[in-house]
PDB file of N, CA and C in Angstrom:
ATOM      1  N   UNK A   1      67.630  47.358  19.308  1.00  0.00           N
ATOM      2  CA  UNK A   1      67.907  46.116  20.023  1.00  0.00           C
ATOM      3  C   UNK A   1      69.102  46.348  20.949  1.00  0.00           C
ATOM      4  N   UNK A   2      68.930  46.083  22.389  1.00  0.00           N
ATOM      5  CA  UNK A   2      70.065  46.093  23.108  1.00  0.00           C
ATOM      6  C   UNK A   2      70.747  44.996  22.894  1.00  0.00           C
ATOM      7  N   UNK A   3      72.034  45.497  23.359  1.00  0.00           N
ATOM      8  CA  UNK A   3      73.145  44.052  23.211  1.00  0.00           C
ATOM      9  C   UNK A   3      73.328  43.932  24.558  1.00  0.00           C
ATOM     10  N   UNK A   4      73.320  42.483  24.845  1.00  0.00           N
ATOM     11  CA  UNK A   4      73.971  41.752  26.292  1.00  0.00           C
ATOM     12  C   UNK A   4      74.447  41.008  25.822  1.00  0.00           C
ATOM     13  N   UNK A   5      74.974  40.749  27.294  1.00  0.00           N
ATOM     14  CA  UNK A   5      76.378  39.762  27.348  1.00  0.00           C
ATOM     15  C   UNK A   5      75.832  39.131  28.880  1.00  0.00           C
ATOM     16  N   UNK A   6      76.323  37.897  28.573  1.00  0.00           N
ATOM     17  CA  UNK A   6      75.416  36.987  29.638  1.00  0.00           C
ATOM     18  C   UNK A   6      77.173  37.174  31.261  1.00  0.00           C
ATOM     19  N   UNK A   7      78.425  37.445  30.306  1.00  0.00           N
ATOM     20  CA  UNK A   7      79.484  37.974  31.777  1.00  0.00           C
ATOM     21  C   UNK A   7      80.125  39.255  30.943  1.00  0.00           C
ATOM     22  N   UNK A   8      80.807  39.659  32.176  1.00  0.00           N
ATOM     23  CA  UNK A   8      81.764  40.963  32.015  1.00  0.00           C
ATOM     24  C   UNK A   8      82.797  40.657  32.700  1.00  0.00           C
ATOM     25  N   UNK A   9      84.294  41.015  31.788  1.00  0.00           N
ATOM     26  CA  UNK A   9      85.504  40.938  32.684  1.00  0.00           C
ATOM     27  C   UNK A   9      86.162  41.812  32.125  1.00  0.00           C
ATOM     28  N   UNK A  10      86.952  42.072  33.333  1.00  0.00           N
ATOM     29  CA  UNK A  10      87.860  43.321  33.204  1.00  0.00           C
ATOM     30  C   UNK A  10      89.042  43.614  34.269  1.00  0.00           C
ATOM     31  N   UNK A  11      89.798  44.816  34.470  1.00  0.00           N
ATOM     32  CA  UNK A  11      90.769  44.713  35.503  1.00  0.00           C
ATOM     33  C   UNK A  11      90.035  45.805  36.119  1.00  0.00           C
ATOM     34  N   UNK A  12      90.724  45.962  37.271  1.00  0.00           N
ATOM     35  CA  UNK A  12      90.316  47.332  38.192  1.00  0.00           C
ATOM     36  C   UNK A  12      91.841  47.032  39.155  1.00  0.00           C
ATOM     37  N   UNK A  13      91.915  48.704  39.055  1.00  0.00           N
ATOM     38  CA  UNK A  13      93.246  48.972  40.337  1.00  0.00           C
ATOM     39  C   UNK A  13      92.671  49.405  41.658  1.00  0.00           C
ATOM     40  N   UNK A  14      93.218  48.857  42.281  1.00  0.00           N
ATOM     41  CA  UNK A  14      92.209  49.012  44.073  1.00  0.00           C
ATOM     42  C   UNK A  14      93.509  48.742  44.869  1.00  0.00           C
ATOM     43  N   UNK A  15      93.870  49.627  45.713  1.00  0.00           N
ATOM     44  CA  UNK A  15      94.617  49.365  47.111  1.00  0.00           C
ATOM     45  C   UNK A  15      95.845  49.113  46.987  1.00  0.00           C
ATOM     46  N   UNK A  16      96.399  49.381  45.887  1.00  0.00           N
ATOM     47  CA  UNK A  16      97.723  48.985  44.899  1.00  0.00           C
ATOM     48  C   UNK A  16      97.693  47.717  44.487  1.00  0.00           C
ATOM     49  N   UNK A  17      97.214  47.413  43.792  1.00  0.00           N
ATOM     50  CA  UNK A  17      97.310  46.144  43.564  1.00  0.00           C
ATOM     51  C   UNK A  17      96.163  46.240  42.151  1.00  0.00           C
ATOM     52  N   UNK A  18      96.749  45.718  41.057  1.00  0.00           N
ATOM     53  CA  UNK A  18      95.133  45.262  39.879  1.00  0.00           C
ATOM     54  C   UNK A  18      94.581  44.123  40.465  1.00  0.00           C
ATOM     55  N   UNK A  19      93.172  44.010  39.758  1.00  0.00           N
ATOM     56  CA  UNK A  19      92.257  42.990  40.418  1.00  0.00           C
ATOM     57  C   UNK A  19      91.562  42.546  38.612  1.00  0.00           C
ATOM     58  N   UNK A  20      92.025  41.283  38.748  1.00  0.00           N
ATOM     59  CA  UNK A  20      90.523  40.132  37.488  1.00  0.00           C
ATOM     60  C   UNK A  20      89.226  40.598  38.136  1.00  0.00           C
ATOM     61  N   UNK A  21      88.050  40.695  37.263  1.00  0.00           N
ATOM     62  CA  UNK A  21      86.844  40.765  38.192  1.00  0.00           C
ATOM     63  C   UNK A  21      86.240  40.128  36.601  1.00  0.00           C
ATOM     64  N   UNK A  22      85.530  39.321  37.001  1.00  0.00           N
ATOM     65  CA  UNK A  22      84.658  38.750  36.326  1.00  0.00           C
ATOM     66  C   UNK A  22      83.340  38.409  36.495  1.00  0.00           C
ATOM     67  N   UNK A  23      81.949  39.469  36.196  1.00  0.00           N
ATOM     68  CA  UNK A  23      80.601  39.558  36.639  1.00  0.00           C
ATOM     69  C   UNK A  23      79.879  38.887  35.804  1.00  0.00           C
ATOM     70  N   UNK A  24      78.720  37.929  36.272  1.00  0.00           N
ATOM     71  CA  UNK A  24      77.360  37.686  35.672  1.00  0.00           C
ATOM     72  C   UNK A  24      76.555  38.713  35.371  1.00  0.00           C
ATOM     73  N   UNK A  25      75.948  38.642  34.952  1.00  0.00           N
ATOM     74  CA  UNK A  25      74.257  39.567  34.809  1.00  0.00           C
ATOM     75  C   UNK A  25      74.031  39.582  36.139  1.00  0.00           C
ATOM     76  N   UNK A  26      73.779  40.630  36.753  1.00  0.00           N
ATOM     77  CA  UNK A  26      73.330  41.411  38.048  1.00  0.00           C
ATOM     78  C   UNK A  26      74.211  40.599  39.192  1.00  0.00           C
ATOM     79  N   UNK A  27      75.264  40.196  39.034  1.00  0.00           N
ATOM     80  CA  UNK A  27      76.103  40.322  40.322  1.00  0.00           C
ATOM     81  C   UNK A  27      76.699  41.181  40.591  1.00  0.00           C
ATOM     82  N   UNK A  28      77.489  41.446  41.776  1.00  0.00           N
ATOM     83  CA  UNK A  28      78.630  42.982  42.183  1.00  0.00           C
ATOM     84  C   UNK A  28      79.845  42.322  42.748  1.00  0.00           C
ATOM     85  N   UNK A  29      81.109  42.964  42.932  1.00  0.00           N
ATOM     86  CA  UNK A  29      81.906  42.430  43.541  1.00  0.00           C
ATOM     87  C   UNK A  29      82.337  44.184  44.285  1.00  0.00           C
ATOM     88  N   UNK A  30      82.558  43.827  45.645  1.00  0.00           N
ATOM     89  CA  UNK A  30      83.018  44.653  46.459  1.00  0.00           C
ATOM     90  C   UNK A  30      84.620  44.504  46.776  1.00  0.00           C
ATOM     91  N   UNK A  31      85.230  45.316  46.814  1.00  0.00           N
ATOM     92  CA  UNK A  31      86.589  45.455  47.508  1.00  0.00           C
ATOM     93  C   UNK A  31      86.746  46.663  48.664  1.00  0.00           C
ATOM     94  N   UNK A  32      87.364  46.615  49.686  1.00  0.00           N
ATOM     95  CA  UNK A  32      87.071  47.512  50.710  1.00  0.00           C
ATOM     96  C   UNK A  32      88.604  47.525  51.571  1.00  0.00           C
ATOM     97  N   UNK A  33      88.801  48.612  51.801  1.00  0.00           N
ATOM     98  CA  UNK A  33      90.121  48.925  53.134  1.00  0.00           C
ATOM     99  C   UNK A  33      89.922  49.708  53.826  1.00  0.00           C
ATOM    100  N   UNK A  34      90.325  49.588  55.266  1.00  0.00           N
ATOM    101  CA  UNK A  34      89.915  50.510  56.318  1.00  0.00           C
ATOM    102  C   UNK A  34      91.656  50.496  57.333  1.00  0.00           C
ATOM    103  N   UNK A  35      92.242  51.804  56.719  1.00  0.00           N
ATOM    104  CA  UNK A  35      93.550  51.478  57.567  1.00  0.00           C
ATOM    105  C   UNK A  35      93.949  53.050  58.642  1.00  0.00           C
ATOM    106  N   UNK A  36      94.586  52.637  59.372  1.00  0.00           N
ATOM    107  CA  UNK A  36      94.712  54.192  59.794  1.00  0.00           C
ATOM    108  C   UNK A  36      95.733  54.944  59.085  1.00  0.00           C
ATOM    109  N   UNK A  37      95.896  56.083  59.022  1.00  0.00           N
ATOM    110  CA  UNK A  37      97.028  57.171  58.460  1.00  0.00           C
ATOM    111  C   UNK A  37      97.600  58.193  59.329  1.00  0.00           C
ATOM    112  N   UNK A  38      98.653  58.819  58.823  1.00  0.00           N
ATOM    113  CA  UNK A  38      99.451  59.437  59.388  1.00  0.00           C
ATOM    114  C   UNK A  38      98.744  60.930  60.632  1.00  0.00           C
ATOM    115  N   UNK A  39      97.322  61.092  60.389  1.00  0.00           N
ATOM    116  CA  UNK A  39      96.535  62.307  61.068  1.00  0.00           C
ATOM    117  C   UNK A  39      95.305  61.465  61.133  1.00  0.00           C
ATOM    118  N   UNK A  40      95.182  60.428  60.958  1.00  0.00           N
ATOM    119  CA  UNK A  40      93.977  59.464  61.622  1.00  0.00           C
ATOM    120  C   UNK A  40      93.437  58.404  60.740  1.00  0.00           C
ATOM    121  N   UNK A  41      93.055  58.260  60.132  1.00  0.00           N
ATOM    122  CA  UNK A  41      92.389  56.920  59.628  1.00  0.00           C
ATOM    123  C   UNK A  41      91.534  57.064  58.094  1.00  0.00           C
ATOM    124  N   UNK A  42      90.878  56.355  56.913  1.00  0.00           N
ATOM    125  CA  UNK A  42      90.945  56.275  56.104  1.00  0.00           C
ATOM    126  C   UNK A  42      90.339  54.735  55.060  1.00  0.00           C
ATOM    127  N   UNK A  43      88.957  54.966  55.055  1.00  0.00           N
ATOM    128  CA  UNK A  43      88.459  53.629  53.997  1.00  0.00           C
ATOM    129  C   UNK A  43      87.677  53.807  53.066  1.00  0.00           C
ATOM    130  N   UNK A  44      87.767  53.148  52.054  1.00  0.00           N
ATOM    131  CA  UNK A  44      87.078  53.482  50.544  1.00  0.00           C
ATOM    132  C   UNK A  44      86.132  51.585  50.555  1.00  0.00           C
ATOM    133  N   UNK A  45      85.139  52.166  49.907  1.00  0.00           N
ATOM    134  CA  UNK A  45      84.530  51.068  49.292  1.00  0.00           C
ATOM    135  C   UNK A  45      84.252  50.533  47.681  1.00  0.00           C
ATOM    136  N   UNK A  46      84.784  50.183  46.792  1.00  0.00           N
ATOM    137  CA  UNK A  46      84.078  50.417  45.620  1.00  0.00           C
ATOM    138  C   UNK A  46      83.211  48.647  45.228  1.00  0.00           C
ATOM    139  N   UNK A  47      82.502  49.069  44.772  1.00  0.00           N
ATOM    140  CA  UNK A  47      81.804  48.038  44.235  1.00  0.00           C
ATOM    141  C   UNK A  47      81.170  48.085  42.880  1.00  0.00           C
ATOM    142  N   UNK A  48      80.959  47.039  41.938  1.00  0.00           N
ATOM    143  CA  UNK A  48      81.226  46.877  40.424  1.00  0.00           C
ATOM    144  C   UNK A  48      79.844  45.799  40.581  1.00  0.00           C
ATOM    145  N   UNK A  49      79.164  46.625  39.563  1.00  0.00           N
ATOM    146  CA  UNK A  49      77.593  45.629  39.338  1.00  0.00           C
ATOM    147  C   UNK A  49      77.497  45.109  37.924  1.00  0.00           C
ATOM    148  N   UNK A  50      77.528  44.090  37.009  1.00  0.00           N
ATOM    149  CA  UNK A  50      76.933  44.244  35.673  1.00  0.00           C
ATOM    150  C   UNK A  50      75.714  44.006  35.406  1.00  0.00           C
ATOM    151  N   UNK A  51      74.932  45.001  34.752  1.00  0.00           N
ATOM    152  CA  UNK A  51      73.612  45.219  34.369  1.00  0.00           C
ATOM    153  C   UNK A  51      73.541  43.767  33.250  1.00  0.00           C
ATOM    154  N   UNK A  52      74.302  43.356  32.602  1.00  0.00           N
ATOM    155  CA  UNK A  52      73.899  42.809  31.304  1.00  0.00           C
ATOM    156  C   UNK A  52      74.479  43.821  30.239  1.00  0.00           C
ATOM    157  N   UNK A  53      74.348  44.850  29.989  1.00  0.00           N
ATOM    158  CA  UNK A  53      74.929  46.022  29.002  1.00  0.00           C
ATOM    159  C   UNK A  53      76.245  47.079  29.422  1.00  0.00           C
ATOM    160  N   UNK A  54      76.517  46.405  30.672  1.00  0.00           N
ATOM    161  CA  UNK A  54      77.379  47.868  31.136  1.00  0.00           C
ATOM    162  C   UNK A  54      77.889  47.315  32.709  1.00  0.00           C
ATOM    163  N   UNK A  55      78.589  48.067  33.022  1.00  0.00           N
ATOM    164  CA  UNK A  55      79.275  47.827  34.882  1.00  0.00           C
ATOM    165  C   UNK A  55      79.315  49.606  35.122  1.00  0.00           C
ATOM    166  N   UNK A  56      78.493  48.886  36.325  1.00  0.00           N
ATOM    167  CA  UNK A  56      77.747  50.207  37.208  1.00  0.00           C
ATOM    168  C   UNK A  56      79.083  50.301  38.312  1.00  0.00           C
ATOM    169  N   UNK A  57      79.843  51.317  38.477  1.00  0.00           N
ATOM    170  CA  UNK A  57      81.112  51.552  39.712  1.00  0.00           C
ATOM    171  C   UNK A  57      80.512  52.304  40.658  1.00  0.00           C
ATOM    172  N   UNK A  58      80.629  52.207  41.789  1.00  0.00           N
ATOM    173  CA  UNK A  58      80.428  52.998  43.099  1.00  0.00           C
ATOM    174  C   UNK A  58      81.391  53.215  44.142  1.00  0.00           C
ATOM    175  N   UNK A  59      81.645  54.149  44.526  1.00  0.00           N
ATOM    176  CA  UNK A  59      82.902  53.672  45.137  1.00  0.00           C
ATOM    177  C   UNK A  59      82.828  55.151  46.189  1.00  0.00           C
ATOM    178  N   UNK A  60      82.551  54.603  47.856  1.00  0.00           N
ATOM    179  CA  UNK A  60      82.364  55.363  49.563  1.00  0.00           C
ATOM    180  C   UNK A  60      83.832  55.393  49.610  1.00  0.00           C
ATOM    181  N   UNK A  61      84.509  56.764  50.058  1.00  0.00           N
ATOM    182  CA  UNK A  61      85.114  57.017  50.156  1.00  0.00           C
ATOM    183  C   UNK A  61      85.008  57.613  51.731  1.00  0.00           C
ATOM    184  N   UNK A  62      85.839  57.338  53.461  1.00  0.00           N
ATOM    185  CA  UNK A  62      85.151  58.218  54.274  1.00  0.00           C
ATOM    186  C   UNK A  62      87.250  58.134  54.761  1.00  0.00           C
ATOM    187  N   UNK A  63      87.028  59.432  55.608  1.00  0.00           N
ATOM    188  CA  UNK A  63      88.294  59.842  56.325  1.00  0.00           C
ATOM    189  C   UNK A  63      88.215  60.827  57.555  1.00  0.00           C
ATOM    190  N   UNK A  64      89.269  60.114  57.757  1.00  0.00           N
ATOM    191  CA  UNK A  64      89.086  61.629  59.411  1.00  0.00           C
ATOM    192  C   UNK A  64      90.816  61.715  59.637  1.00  0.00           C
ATOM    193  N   UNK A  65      90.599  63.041  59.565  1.00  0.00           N
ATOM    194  CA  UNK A  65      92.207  63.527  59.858  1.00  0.00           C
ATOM    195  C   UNK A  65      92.096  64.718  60.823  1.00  0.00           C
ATOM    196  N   UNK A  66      93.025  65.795  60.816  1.00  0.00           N
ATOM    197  CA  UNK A  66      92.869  66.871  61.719  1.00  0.00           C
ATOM    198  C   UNK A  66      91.965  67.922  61.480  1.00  0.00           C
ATOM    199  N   UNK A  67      91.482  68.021  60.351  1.00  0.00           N
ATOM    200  CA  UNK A  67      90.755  68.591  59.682  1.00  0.00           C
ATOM    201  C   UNK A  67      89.338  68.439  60.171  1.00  0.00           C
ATOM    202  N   UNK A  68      88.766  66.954  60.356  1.00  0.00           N
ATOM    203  CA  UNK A  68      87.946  66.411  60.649  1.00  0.00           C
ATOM    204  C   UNK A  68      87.375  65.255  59.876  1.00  0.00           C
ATOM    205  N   UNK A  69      85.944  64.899  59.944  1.00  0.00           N
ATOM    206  CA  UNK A  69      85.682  63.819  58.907  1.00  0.00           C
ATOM    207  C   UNK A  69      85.230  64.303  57.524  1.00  0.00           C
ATOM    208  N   UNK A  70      85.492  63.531  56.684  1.00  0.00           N
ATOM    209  CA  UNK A  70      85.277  63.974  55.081  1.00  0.00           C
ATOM    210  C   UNK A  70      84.725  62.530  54.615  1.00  0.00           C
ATOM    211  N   UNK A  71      83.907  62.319  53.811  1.00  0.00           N
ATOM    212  CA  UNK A  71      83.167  61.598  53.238  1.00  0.00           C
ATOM    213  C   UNK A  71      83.127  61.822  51.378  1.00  0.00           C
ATOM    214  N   UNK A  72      82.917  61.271  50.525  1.00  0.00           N
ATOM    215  CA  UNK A  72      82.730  61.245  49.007  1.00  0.00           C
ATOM    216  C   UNK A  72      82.093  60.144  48.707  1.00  0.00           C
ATOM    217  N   UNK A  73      81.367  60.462  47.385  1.00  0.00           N
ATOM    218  CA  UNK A  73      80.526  59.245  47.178  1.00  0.00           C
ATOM    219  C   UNK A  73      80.840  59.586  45.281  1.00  0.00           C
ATOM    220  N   UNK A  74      80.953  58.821  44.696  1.00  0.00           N
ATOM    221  CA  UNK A  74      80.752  58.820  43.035  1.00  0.00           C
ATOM    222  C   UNK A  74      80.503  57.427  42.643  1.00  0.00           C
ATOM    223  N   UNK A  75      79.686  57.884  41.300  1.00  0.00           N
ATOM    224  CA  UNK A  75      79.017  56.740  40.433  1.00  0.00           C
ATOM    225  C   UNK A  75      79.580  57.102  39.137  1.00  0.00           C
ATOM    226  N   UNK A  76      79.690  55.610  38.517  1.00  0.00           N
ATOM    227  CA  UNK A  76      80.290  55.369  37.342  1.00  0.00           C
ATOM    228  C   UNK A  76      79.554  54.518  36.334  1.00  0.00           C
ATOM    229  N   UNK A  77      80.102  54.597  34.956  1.00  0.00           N
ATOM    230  CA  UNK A  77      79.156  53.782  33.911  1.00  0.00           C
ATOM    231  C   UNK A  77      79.875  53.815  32.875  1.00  0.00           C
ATOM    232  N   UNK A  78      80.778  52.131  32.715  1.00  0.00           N
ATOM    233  CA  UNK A  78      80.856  52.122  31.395  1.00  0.00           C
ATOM    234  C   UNK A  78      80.479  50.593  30.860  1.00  0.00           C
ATOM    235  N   UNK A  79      79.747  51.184  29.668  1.00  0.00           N
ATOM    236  CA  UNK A  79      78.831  50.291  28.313  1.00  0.00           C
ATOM    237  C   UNK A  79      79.951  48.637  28.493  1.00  0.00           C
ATOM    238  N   UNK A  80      79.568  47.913  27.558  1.00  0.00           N
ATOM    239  CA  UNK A  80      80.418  46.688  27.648  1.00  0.00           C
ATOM    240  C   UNK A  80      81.648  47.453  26.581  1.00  0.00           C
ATOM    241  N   UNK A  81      81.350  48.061  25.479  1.00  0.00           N
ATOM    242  CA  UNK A  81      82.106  48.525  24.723  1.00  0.00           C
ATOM    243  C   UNK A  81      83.537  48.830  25.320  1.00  0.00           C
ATOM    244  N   UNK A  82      83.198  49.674  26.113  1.00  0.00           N
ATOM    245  CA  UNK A  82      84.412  49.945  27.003  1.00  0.00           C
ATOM    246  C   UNK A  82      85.219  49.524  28.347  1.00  0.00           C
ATOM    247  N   UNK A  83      84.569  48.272  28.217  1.00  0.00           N
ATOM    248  CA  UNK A  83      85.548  47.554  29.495  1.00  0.00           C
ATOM    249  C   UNK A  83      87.035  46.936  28.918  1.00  0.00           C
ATOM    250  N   UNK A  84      87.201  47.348  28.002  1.00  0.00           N
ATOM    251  CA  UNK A  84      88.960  46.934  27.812  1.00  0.00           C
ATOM    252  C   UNK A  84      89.190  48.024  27.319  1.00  0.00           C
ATOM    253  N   UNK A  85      89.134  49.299  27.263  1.00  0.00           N
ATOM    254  CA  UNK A  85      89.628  50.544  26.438  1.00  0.00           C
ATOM    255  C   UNK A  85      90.487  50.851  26.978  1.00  0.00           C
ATOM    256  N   UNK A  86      91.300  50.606  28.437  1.00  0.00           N
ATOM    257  CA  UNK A  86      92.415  51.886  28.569  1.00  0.00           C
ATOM    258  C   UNK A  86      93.602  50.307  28.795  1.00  0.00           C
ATOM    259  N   UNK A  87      94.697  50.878  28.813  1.00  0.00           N
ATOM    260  CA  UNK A  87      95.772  49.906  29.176  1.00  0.00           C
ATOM    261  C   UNK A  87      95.993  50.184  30.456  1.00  0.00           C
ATOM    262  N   UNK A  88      96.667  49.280  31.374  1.00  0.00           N
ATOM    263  CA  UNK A  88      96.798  48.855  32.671  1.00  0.00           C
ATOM    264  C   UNK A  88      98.441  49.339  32.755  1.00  0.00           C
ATOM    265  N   UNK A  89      99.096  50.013  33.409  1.00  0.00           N
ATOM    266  CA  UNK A  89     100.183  50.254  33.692  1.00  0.00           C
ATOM    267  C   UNK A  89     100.799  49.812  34.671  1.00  0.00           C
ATOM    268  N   UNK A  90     102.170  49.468  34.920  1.00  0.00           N
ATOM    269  CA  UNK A  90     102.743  48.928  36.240  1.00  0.00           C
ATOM    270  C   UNK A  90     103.339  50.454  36.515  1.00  0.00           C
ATOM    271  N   UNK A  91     104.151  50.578  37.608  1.00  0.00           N
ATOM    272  CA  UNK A  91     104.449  51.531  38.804  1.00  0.00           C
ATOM    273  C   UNK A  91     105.608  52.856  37.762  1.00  0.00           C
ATOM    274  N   UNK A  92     106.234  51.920  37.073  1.00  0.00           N
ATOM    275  CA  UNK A  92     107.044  52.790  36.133  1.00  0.00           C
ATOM    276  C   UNK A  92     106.141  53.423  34.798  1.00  0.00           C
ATOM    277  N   UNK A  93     105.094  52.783  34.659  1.00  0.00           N
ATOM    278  CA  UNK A  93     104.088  53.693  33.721  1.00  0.00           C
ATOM    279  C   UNK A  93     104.807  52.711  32.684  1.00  0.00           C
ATOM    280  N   UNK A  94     104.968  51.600  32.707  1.00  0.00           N
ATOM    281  CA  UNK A  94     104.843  50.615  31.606  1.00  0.00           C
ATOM    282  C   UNK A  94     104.065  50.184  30.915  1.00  0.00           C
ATOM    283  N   UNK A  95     103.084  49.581  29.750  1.00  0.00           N
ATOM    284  CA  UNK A  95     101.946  48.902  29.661  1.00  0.00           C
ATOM    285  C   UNK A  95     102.010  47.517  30.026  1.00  0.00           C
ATOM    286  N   UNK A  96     101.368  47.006  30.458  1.00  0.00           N
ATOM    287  CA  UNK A  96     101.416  45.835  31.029  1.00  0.00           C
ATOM    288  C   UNK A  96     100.431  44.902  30.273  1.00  0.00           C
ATOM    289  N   UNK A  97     100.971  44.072  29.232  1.00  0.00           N
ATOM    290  CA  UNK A  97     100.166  43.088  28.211  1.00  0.00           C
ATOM    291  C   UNK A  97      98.949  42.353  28.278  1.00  0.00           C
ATOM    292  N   UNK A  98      98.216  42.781  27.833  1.00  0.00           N
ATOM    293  CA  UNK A  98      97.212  41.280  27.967  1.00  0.00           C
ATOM    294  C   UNK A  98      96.131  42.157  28.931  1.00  0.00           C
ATOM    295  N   UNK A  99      96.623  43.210  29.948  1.00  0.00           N
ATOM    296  CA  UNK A  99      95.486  44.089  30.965  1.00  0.00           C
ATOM    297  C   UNK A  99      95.087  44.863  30.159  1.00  0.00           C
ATOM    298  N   UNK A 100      93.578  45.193  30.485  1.00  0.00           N
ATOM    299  CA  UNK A 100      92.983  46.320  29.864  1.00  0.00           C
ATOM    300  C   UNK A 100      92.036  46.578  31.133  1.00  0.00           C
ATOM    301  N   UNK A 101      91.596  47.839  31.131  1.00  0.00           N
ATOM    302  CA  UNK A 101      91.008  48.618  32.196  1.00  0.00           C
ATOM    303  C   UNK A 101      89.632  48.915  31.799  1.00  0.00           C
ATOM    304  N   UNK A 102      88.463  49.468  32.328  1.00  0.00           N
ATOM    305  CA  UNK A 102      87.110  49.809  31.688  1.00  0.00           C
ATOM    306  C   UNK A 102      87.882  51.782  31.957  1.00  0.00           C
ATOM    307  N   UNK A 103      86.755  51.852  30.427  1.00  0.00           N
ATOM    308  CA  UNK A 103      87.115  53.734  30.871  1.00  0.00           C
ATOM    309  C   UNK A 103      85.634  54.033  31.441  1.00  0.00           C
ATOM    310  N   UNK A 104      85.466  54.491  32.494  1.00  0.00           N
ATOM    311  CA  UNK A 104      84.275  54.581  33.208  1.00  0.00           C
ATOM    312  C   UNK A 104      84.166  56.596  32.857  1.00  0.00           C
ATOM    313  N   UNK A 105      82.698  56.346  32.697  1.00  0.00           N
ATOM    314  CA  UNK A 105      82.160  57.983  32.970  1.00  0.00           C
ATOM    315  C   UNK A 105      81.546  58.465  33.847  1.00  0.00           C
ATOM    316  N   UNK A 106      81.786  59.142  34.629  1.00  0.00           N
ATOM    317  CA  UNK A 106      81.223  59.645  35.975  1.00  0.00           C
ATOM    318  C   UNK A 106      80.003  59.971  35.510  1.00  0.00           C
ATOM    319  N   UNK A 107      78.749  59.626  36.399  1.00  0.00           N
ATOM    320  CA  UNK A 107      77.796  59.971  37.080  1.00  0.00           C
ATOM    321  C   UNK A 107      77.028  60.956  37.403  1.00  0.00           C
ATOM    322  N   UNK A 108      77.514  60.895  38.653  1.00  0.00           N
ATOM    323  CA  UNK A 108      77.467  61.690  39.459  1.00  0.00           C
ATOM    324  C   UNK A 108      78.649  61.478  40.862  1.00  0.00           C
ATOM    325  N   UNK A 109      78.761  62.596  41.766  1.00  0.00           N
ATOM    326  CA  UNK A 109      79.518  62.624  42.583  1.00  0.00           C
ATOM    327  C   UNK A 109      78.771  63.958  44.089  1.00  0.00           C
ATOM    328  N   UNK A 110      79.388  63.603  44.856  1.00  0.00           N
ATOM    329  CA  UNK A 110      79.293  64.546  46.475  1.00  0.00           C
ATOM    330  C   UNK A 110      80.068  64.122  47.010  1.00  0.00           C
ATOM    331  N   UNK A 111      80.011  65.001  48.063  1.00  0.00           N
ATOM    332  CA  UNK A 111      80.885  65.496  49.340  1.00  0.00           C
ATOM    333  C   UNK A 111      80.531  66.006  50.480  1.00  0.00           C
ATOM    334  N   UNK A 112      81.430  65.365  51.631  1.00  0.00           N
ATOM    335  CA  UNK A 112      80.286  65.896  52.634  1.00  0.00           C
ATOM    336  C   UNK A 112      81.520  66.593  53.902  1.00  0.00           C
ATOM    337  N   UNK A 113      81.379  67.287  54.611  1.00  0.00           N
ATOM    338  CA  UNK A 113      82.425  67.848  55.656  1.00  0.00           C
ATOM    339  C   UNK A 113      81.824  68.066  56.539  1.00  0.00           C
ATOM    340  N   UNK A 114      82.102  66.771  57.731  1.00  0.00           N
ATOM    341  CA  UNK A 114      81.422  66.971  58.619  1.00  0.00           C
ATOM    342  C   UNK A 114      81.338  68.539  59.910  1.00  0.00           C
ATOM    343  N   UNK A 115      82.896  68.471  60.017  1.00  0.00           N
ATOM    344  CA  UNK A 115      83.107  69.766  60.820  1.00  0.00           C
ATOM    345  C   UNK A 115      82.694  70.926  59.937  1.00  0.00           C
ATOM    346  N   UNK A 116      82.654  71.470  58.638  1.00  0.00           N
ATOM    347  CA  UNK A 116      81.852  72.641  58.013  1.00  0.00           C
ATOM    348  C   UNK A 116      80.509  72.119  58.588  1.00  0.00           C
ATOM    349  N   UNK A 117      79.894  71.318  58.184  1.00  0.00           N
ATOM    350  CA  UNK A 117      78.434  71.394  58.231  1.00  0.00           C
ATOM    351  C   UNK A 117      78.022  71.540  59.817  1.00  0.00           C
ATOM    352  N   UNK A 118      78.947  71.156  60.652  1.00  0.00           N
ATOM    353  CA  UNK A 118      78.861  71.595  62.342  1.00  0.00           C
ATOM    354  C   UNK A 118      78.792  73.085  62.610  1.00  0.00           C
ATOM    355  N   UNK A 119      79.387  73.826  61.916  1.00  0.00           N
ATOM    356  CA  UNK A 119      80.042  75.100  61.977  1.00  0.00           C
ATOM    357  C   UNK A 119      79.276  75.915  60.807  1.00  0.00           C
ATOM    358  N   UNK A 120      77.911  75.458  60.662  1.00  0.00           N
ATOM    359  CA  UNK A 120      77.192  76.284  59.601  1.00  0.00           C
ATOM    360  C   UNK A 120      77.812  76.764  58.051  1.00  0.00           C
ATOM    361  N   UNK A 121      78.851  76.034  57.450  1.00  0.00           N
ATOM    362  CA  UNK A 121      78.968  76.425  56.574  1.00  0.00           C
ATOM    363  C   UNK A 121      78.001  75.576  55.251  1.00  0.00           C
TER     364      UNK A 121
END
């Protein structure tokens, strides 16, 4: 017998800052930044789905610096079990009460380089 849970809540750290996220059965919540940096520019996407049993993480990672453009993509999965397993820390590596984090297990993951793949590597 599977176990569900009709919501899921939890914290997530995104962009400096923790985030409440609190999902239904098959909703997602997206968070996204697109800023420039010191050799050019820089935005991540992650987004958080709950199945009913678990929160599915995804999270586009793309950049362009001098190097050129770089891209990453990874997927994540953790059970309901583990959406409060890790503690939430503030900047001094404090625990911070009452937060709990999901411990997510990677997936899968890639990478992509645009200037190698120009340049036949």
């Amino acid at each position: 017998m599977n176990k569900q849970s009709t919501k899921a809540v939890f914290w997530v750290y995104f962009d400096g800052a923790f985030h409440h996220v609190k999902l239904a059965k098959d909703e997602e919540k997206t968070f996204h930044f697109n800023r420039d940096c010191d050799e050019g520019w820089e935005a991540k996407t992650c987004t958080y789905t709950f199945d009913g049993e678990g929160v599915f993480f995804e999270c586009w990672a793309r950049e362009q610096d001098c190097d050129g453009r770089h891209e990453s993509l990874e997927t994540y999965y953790a059970p309901l079990s583990k959406l409060a397993a890790l503690d939430c820390k503030d900047e001094d590596g404090e625990i911070i009460p009452g937060m709990k984090r999901p411990e997510f297990e990677k997936e899968k993951a890639s990478q992509r380089d645009h200037y190698a793949e120009a340049a036949g590597y």
